[in-house]
C-alpha atoms as a PDB file:
ATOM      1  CA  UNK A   1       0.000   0.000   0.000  1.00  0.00           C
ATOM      2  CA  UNK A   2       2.880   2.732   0.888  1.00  0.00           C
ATOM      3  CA  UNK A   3       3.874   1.688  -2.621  1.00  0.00           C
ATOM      4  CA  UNK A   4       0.239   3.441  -4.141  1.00  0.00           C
ATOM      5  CA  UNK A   5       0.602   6.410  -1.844  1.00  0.00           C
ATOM      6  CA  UNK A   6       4.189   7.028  -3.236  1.00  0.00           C
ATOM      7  CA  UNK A   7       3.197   5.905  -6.822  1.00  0.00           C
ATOM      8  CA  UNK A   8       0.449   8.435  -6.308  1.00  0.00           C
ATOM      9  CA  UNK A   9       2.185  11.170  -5.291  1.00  0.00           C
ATOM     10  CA  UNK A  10       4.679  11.341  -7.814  1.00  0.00           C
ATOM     11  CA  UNK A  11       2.291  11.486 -10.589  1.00  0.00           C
ATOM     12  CA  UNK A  12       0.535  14.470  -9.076  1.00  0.00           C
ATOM     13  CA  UNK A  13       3.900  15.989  -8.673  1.00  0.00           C
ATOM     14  CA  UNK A  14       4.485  15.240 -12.401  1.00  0.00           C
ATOM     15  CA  UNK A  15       1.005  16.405 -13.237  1.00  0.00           C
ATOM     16  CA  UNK A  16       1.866  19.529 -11.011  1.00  0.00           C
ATOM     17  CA  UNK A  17       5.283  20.267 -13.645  1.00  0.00           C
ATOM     18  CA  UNK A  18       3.600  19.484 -16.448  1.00  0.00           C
ATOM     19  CA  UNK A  19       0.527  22.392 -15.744  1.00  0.00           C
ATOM     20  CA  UNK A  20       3.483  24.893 -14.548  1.00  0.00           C
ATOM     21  CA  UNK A  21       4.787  24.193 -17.688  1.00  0.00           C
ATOM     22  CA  UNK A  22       1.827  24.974 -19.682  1.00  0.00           C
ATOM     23  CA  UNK A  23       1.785  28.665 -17.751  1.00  0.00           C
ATOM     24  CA  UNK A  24       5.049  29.661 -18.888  1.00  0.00           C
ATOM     25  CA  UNK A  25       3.656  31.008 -22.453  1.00  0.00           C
ATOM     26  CA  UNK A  26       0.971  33.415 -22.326  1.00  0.00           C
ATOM     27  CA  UNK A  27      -2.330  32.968 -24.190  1.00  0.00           C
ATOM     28  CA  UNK A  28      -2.625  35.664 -26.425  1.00  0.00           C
ATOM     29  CA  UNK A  29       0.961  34.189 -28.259  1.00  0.00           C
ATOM     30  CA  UNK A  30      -0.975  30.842 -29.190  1.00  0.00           C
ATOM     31  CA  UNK A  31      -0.862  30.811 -33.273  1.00  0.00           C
ATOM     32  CA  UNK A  32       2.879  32.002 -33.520  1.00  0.00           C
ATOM     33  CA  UNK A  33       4.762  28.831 -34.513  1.00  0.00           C
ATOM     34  CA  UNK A  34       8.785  29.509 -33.476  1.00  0.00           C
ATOM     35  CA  UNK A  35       7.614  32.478 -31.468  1.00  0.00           C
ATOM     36  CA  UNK A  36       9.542  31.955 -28.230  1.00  0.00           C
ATOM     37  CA  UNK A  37       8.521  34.002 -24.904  1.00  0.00           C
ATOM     38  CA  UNK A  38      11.016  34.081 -22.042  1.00  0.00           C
ATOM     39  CA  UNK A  39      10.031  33.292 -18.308  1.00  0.00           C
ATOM     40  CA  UNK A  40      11.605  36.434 -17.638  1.00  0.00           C
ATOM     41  CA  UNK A  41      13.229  39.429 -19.829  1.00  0.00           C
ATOM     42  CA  UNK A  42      16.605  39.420 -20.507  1.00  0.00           C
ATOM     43  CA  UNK A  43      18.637  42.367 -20.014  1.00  0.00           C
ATOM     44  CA  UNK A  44      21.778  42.822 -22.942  1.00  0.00           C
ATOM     45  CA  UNK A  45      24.891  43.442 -21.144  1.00  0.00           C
ATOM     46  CA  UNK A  46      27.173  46.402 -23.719  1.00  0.00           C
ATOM     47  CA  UNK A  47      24.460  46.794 -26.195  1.00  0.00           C
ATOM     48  CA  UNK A  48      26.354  48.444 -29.453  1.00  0.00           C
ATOM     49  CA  UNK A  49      24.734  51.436 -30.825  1.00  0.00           C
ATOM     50  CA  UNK A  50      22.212  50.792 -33.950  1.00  0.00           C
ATOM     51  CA  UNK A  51      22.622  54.393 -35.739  1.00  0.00           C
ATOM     52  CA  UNK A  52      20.399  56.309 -37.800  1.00  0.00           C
ATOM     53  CA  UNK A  53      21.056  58.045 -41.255  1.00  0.00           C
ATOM     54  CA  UNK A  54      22.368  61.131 -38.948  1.00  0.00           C
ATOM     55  CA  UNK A  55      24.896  58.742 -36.976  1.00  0.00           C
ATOM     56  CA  UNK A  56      22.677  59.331 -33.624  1.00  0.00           C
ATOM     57  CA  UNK A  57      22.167  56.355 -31.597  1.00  0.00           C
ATOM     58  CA  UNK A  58      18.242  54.884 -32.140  1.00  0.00           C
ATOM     59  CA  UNK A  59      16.874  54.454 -28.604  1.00  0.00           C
ATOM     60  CA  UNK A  60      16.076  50.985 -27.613  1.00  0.00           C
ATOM     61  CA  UNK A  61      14.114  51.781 -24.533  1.00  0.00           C
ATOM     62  CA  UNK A  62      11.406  54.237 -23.522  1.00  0.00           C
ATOM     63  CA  UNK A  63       8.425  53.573 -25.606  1.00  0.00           C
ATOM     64  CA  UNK A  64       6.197  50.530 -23.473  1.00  0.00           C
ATOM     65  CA  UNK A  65       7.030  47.785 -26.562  1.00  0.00           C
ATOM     66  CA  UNK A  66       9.639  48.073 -29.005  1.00  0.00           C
ATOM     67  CA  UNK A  67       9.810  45.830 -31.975  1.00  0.00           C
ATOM     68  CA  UNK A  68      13.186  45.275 -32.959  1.00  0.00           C
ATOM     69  CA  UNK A  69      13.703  43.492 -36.683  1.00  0.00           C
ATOM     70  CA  UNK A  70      16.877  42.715 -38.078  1.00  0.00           C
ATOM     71  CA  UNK A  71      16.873  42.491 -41.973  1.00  0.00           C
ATOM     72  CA  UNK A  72      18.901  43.026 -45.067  1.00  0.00           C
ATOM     73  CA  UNK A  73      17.947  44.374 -48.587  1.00  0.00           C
ATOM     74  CA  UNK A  74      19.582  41.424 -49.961  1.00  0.00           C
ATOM     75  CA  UNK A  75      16.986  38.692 -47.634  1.00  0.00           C
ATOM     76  CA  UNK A  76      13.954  37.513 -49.781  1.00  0.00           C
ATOM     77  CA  UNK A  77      11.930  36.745 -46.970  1.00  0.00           C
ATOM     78  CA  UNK A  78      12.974  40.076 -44.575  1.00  0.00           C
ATOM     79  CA  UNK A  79      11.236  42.340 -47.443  1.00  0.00           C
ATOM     80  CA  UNK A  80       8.397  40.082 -47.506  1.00  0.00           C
ATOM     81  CA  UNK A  81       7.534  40.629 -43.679  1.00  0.00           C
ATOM     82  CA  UNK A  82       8.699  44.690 -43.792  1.00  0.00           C
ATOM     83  CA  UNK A  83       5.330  45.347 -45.136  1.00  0.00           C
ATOM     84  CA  UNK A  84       3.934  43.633 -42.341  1.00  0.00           C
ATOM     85  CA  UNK A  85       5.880  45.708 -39.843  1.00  0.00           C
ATOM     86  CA  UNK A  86       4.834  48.746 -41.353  1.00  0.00           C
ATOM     87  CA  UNK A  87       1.145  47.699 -40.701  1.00  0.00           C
ATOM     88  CA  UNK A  88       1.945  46.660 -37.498  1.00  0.00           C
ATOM     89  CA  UNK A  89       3.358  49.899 -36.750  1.00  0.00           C
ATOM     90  CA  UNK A  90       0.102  51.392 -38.104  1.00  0.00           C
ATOM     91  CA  UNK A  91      -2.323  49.686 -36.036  1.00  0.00           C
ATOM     92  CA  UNK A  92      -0.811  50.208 -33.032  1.00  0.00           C
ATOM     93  CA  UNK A  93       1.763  52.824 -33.040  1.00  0.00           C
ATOM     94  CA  UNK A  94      -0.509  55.120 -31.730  1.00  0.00           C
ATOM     95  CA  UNK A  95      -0.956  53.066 -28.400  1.00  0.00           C
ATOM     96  CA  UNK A  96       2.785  53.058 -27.913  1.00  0.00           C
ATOM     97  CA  UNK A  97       4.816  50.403 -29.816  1.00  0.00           C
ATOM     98  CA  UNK A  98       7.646  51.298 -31.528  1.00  0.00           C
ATOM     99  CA  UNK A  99       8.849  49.242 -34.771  1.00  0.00           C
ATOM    100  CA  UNK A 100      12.470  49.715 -35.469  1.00  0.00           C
ATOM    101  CA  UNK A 101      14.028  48.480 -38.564  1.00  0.00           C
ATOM    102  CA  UNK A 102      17.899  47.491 -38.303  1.00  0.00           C
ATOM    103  CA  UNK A 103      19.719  46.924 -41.172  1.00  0.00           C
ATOM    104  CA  UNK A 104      22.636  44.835 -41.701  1.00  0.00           C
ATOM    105  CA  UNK A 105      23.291  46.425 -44.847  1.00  0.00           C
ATOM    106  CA  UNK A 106      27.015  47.967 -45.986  1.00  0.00           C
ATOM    107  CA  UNK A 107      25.496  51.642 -45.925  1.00  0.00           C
ATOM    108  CA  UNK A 108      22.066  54.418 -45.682  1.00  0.00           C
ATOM    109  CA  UNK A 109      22.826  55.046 -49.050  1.00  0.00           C
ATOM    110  CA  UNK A 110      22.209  51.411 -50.094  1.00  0.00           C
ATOM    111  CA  UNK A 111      19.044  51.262 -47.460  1.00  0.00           C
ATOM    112  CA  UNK A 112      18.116  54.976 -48.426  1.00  0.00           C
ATOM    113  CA  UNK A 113      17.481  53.696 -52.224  1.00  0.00           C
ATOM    114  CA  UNK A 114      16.025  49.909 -51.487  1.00  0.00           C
ATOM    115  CA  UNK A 115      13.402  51.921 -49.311  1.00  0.00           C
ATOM    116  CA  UNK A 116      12.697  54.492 -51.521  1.00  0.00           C
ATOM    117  CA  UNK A 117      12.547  51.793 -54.250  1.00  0.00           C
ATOM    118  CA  UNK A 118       9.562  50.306 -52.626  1.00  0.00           C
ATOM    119  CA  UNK A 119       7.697  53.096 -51.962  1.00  0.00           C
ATOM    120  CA  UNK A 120       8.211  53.275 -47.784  1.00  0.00           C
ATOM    121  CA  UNK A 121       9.085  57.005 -47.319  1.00  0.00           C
ATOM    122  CA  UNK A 122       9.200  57.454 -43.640  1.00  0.00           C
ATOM    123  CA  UNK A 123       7.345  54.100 -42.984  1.00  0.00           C
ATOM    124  CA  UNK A 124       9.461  52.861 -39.957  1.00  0.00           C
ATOM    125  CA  UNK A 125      12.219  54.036 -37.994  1.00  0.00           C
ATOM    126  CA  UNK A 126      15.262  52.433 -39.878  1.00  0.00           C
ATOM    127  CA  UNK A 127      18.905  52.155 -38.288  1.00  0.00           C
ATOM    128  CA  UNK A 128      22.270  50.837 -39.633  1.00  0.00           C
ATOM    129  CA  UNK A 129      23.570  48.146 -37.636  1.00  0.00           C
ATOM    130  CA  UNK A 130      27.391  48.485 -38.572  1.00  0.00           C
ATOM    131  CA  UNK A 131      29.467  45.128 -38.915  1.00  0.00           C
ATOM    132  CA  UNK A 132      26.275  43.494 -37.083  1.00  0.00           C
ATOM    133  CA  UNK A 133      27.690  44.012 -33.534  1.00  0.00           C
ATOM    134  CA  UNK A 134      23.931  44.837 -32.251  1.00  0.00           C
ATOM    135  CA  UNK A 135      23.032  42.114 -34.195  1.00  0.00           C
ATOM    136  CA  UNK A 136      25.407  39.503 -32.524  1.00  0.00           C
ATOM    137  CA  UNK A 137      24.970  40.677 -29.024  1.00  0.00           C
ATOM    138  CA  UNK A 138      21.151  38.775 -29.858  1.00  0.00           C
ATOM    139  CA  UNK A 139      23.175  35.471 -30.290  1.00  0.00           C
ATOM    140  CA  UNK A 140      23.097  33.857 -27.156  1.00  0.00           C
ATOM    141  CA  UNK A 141      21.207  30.347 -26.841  1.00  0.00           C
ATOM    142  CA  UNK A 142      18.503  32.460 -24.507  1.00  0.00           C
ATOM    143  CA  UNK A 143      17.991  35.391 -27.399  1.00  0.00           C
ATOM    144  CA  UNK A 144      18.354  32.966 -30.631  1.00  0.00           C
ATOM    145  CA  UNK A 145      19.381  35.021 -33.213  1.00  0.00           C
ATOM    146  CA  UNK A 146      21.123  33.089 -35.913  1.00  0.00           C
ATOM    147  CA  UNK A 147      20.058  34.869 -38.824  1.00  0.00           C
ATOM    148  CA  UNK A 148      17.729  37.059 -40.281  1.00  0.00           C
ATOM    149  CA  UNK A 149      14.708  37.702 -40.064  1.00  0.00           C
ATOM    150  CA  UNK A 150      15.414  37.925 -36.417  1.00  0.00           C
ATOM    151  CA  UNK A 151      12.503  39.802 -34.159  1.00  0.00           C
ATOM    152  CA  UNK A 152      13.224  40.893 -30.711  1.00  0.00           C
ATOM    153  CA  UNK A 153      10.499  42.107 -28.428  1.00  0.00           C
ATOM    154  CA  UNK A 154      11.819  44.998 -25.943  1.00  0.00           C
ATOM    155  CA  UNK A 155      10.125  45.957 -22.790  1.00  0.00           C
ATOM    156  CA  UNK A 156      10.134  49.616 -21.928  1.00  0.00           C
ATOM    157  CA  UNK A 157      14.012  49.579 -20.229  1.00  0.00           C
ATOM    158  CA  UNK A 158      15.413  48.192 -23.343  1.00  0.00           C
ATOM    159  CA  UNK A 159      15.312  43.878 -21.923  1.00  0.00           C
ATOM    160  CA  UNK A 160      14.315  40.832 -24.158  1.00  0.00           C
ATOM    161  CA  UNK A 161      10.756  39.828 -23.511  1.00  0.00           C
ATOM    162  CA  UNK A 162      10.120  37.024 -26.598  1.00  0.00           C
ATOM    163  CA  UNK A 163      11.920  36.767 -30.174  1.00  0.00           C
ATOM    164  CA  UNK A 164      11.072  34.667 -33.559  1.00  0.00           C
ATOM    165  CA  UNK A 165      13.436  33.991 -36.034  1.00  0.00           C
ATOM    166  CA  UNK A 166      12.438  33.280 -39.730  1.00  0.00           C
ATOM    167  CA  UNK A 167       9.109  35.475 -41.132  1.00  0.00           C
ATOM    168  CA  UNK A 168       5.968  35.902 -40.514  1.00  0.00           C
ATOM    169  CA  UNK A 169       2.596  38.346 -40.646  1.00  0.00           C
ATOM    170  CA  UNK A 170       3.300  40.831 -37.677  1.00  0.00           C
ATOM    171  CA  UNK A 171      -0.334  42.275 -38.585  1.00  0.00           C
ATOM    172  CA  UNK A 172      -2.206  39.420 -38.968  1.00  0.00           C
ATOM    173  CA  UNK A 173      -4.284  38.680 -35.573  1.00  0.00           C
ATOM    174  CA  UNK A 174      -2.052  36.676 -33.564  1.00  0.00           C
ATOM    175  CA  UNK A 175       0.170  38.766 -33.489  1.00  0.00           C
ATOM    176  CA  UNK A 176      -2.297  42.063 -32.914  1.00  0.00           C
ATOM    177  CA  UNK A 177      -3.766  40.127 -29.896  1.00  0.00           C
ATOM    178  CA  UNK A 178      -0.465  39.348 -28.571  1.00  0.00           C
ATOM    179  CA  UNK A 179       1.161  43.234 -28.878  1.00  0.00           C
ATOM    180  CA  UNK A 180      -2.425  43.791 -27.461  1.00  0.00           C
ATOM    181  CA  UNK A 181      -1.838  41.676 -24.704  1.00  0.00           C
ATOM    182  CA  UNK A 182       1.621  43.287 -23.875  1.00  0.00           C
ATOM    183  CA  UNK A 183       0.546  46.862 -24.376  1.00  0.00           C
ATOM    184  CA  UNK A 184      -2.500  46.380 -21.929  1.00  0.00           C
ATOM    185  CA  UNK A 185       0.225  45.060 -19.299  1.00  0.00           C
ATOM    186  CA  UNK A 186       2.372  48.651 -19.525  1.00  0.00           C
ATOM    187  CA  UNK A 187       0.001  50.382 -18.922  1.00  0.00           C
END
């Protein structure tokens, strides 16, 4: 019989895990495949600067979410999802969230033309990540960045809340419900 009780007891214990582990990812991520959402945010240690086209460091904290996308002019599927990012940006600027744009391009003037080429203007707030230093300091096995598209989520000091590598519809309603979701929390 002690054999039951202990039998017993360790499934609830393993039923216990298993439901903690079921809490760690909020609901309103559910439909983002590869979308991963750390227990707790991650603070970069020696951030390098991302610059804009007036060599002026681009603030990565203040605004309540920022969403920070590394891309390239020359990465088929990052200039599928920039439209995306620019609705994104659109829909919910106004409530706070930033969308940065950082390019691991060679030079603005390259950028400059691509984004004029497609008709963006002013669209996003666009930075030059020289040599990909900001880009690297992502590259730890907790951040994930391998290669681009790479997404990082920023809380309002600048820390790593989730990521998602590859590309995907940052308007579609997943991910509205889920920048939702995070926006209603800052306040």
């Amino acid at each position: 019989m002690p054999d039951m009780k202990r039998l017993l007891l360790l499934r609830c214990i393993g039923v216990g895990f298993a439901l903690l582990g079921l809490g760690v990812r909020p609901a309103q991520a559910e439909g983002f495949d590869g979308f991963e959402i750390l227990p707790e945010p991650v603070m970069r240690e020696d951030s390098p600067a991302l610059l804009n086209a007036a060599g002026t460091a681009v603030p990565l904290s203040g605004a309540p979410v920022t969403v920070l996308n590394f891309w390239a002019t020359w990465c088929a599927p990052c200039v599928a999802e920039l439209p995306t990012l620019i609705a994104l940006d659109e829909a919910l600027g106004d409530r706070g969230l930033r969308v940065v744009a950082a390019s691991l391009d060679r030079s603005f003037e390259q950028i400059a033309g691509f984004w004029q080429q497609q008709g963006w203007g002013d669209a996003l707030e666009v930075g030059l990540d020289e040599r990909g230093a900001l880009f690297r300091s992502f590259s730890s096995d907790a951040l994930g960045a391998r290669g681009v598209p790479y997404t990082a989520i920023l809380d309002a000091e600048g820390a790593v809340v989730s990521w998602f590598v590859g590309d995907t519809d940052w308007a579609g309603e997943a991910a509205l419900a889920y920048f939702n979701g995070l926006l209603d929390a800052a306040e």
